[in-house]
C-alpha atoms as a PDB file:
ATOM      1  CA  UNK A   1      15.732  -0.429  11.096  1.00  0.00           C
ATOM      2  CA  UNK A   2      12.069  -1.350   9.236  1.00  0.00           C
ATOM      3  CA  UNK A   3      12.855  -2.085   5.681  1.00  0.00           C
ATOM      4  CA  UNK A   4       9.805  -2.541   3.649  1.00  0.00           C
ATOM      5  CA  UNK A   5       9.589  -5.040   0.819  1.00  0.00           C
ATOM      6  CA  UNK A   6       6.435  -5.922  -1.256  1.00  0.00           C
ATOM      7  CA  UNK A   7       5.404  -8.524  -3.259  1.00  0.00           C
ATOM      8  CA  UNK A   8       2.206 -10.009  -4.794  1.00  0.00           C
ATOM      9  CA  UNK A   9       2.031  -7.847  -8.080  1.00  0.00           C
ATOM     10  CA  UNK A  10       1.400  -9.494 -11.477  1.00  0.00           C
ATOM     11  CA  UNK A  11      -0.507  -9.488 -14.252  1.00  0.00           C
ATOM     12  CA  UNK A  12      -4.305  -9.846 -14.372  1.00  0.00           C
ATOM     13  CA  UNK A  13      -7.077  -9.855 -16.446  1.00  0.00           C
ATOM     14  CA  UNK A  14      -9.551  -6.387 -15.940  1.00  0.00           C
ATOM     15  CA  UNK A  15     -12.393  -7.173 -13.331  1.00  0.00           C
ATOM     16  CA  UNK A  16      -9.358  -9.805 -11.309  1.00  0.00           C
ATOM     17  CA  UNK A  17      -7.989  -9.207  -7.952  1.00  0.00           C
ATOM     18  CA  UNK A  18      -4.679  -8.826  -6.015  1.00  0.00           C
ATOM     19  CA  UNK A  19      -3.509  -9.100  -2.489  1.00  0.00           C
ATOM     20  CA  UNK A  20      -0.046  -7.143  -2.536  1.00  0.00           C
ATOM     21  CA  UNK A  21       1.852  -7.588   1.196  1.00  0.00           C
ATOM     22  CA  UNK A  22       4.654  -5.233   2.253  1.00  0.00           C
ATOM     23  CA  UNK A  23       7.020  -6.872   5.174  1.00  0.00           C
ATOM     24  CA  UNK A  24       6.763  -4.141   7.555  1.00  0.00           C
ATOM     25  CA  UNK A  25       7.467  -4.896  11.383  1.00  0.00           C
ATOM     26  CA  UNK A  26       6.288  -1.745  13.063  1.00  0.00           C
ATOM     27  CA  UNK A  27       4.936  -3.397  15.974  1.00  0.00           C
ATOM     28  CA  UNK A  28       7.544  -1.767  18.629  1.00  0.00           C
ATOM     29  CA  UNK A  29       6.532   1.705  17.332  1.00  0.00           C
ATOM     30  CA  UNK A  30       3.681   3.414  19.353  1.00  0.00           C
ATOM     31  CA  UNK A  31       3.097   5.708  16.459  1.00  0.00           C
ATOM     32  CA  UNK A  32       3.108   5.385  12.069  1.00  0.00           C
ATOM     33  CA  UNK A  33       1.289   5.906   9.156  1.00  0.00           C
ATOM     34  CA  UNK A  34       1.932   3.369   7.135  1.00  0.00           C
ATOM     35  CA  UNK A  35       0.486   3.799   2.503  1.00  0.00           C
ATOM     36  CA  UNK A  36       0.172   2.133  -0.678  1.00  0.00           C
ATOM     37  CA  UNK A  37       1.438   4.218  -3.269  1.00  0.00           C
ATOM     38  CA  UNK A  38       0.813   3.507  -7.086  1.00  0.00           C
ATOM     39  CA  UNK A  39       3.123   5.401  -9.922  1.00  0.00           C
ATOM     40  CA  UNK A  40       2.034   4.826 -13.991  1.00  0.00           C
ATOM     41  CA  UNK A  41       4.770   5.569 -16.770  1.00  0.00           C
ATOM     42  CA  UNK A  42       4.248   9.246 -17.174  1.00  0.00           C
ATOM     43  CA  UNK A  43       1.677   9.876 -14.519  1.00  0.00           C
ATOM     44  CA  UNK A  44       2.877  11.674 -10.803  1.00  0.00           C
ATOM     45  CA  UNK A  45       2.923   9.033  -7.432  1.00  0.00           C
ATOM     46  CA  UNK A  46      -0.518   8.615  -6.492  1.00  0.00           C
ATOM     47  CA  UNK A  47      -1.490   7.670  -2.664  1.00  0.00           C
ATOM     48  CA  UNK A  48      -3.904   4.499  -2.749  1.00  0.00           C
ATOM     49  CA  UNK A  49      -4.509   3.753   0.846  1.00  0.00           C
ATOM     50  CA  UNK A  50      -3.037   4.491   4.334  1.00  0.00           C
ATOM     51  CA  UNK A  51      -3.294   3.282   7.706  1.00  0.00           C
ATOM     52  CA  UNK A  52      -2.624   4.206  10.947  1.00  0.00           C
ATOM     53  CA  UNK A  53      -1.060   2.772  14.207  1.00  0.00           C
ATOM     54  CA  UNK A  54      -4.795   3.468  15.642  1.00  0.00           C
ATOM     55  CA  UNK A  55      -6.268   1.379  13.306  1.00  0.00           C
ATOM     56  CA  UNK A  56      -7.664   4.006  11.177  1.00  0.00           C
ATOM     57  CA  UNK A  57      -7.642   3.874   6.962  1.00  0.00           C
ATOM     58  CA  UNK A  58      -8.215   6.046   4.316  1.00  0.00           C
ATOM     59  CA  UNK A  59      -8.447   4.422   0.652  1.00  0.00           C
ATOM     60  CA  UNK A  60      -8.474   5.509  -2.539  1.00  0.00           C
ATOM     61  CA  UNK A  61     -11.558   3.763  -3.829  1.00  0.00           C
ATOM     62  CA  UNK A  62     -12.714   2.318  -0.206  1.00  0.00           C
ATOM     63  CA  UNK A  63     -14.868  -0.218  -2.512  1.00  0.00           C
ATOM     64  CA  UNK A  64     -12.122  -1.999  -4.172  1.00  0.00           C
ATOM     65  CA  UNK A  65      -8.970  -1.481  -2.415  1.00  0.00           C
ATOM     66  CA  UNK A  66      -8.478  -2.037   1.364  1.00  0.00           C
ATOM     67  CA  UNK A  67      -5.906  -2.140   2.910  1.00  0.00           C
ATOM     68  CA  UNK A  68      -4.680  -4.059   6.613  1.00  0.00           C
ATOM     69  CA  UNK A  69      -1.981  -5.216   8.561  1.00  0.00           C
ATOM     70  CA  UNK A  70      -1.103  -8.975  10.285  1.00  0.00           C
ATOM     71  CA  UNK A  71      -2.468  -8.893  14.577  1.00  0.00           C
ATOM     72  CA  UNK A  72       1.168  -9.078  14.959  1.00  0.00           C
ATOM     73  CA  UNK A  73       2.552  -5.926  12.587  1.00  0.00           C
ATOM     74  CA  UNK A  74       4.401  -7.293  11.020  1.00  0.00           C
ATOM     75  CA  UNK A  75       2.705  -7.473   7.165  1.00  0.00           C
ATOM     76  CA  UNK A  76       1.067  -4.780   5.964  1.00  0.00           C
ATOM     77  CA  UNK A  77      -1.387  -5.677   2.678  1.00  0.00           C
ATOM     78  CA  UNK A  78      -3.812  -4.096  -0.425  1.00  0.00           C
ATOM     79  CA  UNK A  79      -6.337  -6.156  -1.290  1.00  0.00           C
ATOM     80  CA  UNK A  80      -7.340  -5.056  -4.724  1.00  0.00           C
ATOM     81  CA  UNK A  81     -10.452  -6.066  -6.358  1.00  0.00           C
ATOM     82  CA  UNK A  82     -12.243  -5.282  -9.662  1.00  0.00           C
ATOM     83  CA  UNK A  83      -8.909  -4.241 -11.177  1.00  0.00           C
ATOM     84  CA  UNK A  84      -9.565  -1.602 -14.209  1.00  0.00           C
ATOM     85  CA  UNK A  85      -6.736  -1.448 -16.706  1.00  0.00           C
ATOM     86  CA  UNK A  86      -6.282   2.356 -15.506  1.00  0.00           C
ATOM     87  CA  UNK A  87      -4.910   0.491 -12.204  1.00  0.00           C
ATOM     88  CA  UNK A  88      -1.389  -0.344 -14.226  1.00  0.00           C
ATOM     89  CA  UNK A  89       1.112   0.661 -12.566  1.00  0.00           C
ATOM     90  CA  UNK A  90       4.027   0.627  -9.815  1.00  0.00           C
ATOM     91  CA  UNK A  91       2.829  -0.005  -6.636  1.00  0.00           C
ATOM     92  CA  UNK A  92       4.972   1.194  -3.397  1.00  0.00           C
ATOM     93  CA  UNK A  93       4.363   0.743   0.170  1.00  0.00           C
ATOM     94  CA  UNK A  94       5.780   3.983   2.638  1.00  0.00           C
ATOM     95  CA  UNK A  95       6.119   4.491   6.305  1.00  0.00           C
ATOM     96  CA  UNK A  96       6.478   7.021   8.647  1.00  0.00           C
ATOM     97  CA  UNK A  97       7.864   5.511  11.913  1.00  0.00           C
ATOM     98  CA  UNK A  98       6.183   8.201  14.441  1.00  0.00           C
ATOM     99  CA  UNK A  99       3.223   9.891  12.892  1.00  0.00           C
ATOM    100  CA  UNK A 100       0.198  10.038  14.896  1.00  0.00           C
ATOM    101  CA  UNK A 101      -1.914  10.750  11.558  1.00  0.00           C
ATOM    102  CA  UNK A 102      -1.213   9.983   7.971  1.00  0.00           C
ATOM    103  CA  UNK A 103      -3.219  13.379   6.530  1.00  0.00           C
ATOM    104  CA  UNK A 104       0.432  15.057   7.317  1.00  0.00           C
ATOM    105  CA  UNK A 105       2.952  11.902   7.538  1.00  0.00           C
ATOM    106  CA  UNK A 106       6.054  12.379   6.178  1.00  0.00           C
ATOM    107  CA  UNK A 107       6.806   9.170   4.237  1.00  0.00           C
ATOM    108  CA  UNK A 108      10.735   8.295   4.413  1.00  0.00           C
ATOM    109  CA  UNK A 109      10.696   4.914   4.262  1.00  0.00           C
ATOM    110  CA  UNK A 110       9.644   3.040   1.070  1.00  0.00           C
ATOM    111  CA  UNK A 111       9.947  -0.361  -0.679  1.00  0.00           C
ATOM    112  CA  UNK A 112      11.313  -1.346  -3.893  1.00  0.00           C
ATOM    113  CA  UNK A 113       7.894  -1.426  -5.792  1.00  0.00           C
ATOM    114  CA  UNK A 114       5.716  -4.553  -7.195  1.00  0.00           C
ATOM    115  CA  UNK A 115       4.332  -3.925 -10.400  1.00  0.00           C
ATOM    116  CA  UNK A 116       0.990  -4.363 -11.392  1.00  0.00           C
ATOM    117  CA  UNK A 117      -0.654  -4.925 -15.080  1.00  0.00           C
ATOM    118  CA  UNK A 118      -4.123  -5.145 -15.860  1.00  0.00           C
ATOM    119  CA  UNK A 119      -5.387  -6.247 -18.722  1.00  0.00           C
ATOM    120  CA  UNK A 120      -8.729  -5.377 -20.827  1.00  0.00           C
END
């Protein structure tokens, strides 16, 4: 069973960066999606980033958050730069073990969170 866990979160000044990794050792699966999600006090779950087992991303701002995995999948990561206060928050990583495409995946699996501050 893949059990997610992130870390890397903290607290930054506005304009720093992050590199948040998830442990997530999908590499025996021929198909996943695997996401970033972000949640803010008060605000709904928010998809940052995806990528799947073909390689392909999506991002939510493609200029300062990308996201990758390890050659061996095994780590799956969100590099975050040019953090904006307005990027507080709760940030999750998500899997779906067996989707071909993440537009549709059906996230089941999810992490504990890492929580990010930004400061002005």
């Amino acid at each position: 069973q893949v059990q997610l866990v992130e870390s890397g979160g903290g607290s930054v000044q506005a304009g720093g960066s992050l590199r948040l990794s998830c442990t997530a050792s999908v590499f025996s699966y021929r198909s996943y999606c695997l996401a970033w999600f972000r949640q803010a006090p008060g605000k709904q779950r928010e998809r940052v980033a995806t990528i799947n087992s073909g390689g392909g991303t999506s991002s939510l701002d493609s200029v300062r958050f990308t996201i990758s995995q390890d050659n061996a999948k095994t780590t799956l990561y969100l590099q975050m730069n040019t953090l904006k206060p307005e990027d507080t928050a709760m940030y999750y990583c998500a899997a779906d073990l067996g989707a071909t495409w993440c537009y549709n995946a059906d996230f089941r699996l999810w992490g504990q969170g890492t929580q990010v501050t930004v400061s002005s």
